[in-house]
N, C-alpha and C. Protein backbone atom coordinates (compact mmCIF):
# COMPACT_ATOMS: atom_id res chain seq x y z
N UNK A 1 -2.77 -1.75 3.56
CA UNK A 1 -3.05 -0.34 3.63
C UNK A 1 -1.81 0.38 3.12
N UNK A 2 -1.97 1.44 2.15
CA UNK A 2 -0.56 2.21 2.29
C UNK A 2 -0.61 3.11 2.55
N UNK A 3 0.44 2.86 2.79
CA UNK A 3 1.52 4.21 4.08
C UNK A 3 2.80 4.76 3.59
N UNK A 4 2.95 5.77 4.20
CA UNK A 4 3.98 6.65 3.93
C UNK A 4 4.91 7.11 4.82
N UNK A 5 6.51 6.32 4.52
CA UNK A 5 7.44 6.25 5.25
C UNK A 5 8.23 7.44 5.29
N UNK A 6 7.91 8.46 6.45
CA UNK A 6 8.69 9.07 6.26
C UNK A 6 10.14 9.37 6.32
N UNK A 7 11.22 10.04 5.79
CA UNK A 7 12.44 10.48 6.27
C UNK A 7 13.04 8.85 5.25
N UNK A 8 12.43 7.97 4.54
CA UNK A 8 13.29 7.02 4.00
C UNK A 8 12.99 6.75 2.44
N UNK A 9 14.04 6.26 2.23
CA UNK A 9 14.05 6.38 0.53
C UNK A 9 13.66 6.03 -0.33
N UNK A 10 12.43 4.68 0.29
CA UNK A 10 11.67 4.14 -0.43
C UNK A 10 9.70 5.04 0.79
N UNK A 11 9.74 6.03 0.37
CA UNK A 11 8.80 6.78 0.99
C UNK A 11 7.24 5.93 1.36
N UNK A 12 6.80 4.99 0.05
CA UNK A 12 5.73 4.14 0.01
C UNK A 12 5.48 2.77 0.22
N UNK A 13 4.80 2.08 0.73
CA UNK A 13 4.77 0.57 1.04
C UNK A 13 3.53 0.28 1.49
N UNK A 14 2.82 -0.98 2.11
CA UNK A 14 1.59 -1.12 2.22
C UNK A 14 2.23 -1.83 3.52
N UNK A 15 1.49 -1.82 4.34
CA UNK A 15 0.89 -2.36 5.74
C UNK A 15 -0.27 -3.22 5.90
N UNK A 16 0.30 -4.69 6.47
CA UNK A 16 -1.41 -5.52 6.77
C UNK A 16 -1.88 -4.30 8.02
N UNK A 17 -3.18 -4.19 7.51
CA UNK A 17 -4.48 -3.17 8.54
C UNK A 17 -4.98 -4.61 9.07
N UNK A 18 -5.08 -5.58 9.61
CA UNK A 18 -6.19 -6.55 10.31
C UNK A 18 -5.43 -7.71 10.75
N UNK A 19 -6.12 -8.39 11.45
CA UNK A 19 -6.08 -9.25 11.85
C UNK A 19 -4.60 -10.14 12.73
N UNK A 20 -4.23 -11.11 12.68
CA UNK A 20 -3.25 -11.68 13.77
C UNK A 20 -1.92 -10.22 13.07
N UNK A 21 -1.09 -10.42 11.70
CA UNK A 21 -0.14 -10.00 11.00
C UNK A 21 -0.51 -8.33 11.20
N UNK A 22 -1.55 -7.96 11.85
CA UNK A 22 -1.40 -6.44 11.55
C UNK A 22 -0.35 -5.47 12.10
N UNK A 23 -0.43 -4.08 11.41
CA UNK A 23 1.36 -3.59 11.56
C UNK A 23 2.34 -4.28 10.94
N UNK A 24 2.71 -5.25 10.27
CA UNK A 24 3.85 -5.85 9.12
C UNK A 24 3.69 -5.09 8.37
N UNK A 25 5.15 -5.03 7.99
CA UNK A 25 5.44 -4.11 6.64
C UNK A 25 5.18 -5.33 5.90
N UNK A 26 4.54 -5.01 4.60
CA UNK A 26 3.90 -6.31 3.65
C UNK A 26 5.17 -5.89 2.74
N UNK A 27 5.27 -4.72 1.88
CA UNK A 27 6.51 -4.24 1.26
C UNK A 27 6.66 -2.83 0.96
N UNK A 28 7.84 -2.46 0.71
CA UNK A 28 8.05 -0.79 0.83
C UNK A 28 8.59 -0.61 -1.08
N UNK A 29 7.42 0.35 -1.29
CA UNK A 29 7.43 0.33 -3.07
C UNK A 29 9.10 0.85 -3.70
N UNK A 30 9.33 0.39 -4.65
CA UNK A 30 10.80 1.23 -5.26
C UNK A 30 10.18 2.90 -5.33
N UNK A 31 10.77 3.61 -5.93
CA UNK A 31 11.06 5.03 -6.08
C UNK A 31 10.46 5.39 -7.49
N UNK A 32 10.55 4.39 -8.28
CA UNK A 32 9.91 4.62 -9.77
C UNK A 32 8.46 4.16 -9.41
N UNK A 33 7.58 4.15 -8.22
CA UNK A 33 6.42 3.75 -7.92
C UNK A 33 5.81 5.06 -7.38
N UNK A 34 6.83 5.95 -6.84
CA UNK A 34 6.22 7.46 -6.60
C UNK A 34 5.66 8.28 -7.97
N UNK A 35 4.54 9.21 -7.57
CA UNK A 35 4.43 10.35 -8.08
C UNK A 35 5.37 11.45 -8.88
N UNK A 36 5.55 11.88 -9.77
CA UNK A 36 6.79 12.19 -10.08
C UNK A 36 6.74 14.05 -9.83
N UNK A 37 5.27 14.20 -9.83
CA UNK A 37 5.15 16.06 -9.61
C UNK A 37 4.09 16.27 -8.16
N UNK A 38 3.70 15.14 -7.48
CA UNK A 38 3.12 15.29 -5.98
C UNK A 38 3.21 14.20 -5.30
N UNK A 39 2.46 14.33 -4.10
CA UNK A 39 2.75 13.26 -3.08
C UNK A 39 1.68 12.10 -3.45
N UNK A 40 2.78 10.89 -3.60
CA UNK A 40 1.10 9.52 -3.79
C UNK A 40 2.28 8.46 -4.81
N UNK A 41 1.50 7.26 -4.96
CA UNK A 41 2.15 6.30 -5.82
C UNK A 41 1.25 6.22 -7.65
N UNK A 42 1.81 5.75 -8.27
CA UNK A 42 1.10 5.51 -9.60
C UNK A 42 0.03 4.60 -9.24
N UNK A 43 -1.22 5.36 -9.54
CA UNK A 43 -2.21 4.15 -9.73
C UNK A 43 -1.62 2.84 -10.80
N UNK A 44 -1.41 3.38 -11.99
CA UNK A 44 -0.86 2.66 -13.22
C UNK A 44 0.21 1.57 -12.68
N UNK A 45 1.14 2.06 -11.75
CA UNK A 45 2.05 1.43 -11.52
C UNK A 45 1.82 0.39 -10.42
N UNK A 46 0.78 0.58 -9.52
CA UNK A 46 0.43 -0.27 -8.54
C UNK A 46 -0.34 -1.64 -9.39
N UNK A 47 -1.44 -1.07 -10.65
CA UNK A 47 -1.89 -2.28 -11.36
C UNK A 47 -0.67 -3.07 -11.83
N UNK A 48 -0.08 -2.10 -12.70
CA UNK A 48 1.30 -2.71 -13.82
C UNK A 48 1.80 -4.42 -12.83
N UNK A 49 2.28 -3.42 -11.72
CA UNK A 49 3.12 -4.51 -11.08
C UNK A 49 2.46 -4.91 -9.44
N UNK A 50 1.22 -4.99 -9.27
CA UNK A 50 0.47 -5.67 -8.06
C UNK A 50 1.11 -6.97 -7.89
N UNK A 51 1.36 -8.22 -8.65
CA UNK A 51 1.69 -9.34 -8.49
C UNK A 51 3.19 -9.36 -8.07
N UNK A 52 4.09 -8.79 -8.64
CA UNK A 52 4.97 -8.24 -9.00
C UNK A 52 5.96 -8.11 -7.58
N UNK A 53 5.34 -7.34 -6.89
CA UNK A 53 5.46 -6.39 -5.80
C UNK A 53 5.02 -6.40 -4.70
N UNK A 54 3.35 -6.68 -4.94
CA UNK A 54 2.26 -6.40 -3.70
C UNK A 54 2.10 -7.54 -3.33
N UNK A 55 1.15 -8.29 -4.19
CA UNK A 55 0.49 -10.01 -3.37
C UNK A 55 0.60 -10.76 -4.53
N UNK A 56 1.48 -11.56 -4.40
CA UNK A 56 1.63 -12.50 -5.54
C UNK A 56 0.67 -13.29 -6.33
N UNK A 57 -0.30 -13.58 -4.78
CA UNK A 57 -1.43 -14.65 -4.80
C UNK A 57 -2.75 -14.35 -5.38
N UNK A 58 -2.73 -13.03 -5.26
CA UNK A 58 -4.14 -12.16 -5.78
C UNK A 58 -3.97 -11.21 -7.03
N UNK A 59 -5.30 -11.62 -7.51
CA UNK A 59 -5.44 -11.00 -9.17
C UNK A 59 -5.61 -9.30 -8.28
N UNK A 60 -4.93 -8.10 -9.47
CA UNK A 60 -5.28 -6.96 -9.19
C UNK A 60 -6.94 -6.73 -9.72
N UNK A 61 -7.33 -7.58 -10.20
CA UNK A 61 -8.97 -7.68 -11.03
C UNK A 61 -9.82 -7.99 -9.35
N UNK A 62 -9.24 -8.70 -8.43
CA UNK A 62 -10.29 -8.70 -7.40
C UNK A 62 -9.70 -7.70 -5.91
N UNK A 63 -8.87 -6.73 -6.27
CA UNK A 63 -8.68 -5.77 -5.48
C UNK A 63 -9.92 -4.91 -5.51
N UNK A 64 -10.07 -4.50 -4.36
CA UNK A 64 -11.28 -2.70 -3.98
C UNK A 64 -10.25 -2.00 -3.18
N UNK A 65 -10.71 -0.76 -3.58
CA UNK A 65 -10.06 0.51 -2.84
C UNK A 65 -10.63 1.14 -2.15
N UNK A 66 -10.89 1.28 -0.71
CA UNK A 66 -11.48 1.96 0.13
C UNK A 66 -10.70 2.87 0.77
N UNK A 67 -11.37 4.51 0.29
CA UNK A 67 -10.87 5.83 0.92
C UNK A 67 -11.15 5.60 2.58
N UNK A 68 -9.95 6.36 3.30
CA UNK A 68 -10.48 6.25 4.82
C UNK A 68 -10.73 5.41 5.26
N UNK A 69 -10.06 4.84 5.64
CA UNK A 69 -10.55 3.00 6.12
C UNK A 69 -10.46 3.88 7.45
N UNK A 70 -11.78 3.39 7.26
CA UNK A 70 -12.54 3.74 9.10
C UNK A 70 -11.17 3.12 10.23
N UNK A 71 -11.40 3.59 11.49
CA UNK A 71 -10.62 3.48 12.73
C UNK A 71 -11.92 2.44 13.66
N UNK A 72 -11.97 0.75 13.73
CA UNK A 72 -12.90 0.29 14.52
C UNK A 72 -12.85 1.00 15.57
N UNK A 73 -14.30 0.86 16.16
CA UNK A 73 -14.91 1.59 16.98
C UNK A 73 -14.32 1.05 18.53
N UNK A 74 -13.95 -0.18 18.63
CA UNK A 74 -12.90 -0.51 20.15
C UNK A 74 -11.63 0.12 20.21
N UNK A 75 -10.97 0.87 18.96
CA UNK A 75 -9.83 1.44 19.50
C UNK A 75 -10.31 3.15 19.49
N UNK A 76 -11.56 3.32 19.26
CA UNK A 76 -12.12 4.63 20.05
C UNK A 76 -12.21 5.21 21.14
């Protein structure tokens, strides 16, 4: 999931959302991965360098992006 660190200098990074590892910082993006005129990361730059950066193990070809990742309904 990514998230947004505030008050630190690498502002962006992704978070495991599930299972045993959830809450780990997975990794916190460099600064040339921000937005350069609003708040958010490069789409471009998240493909460019997914392996790179994000998950070594997984093609960015079998990533999905889901807006709002729902809140399960037991921590309701």
């Amino acid at each position: 999931m990514l998230v947004e660190f505030p008050g630190s200098d690498r502002k962006y990074g992704f978070v495991v959302s599930t299972g045993y590892k959830a809450g780990l910082i997975l990794v916190m993006l460099p600064q040339e991965a921000e937005l350069e005129h609003s708040a958010g990361v490069s789409r471009q730059w998240v493909i460019d360098n997914w392996n790179k950066w994000i998950y070594e193990t997984c093609s960015v070809d079998d990533v999905y992006v889901d807006k709002n990742y729902p809140v399960p309904a037991s921590l309701i």
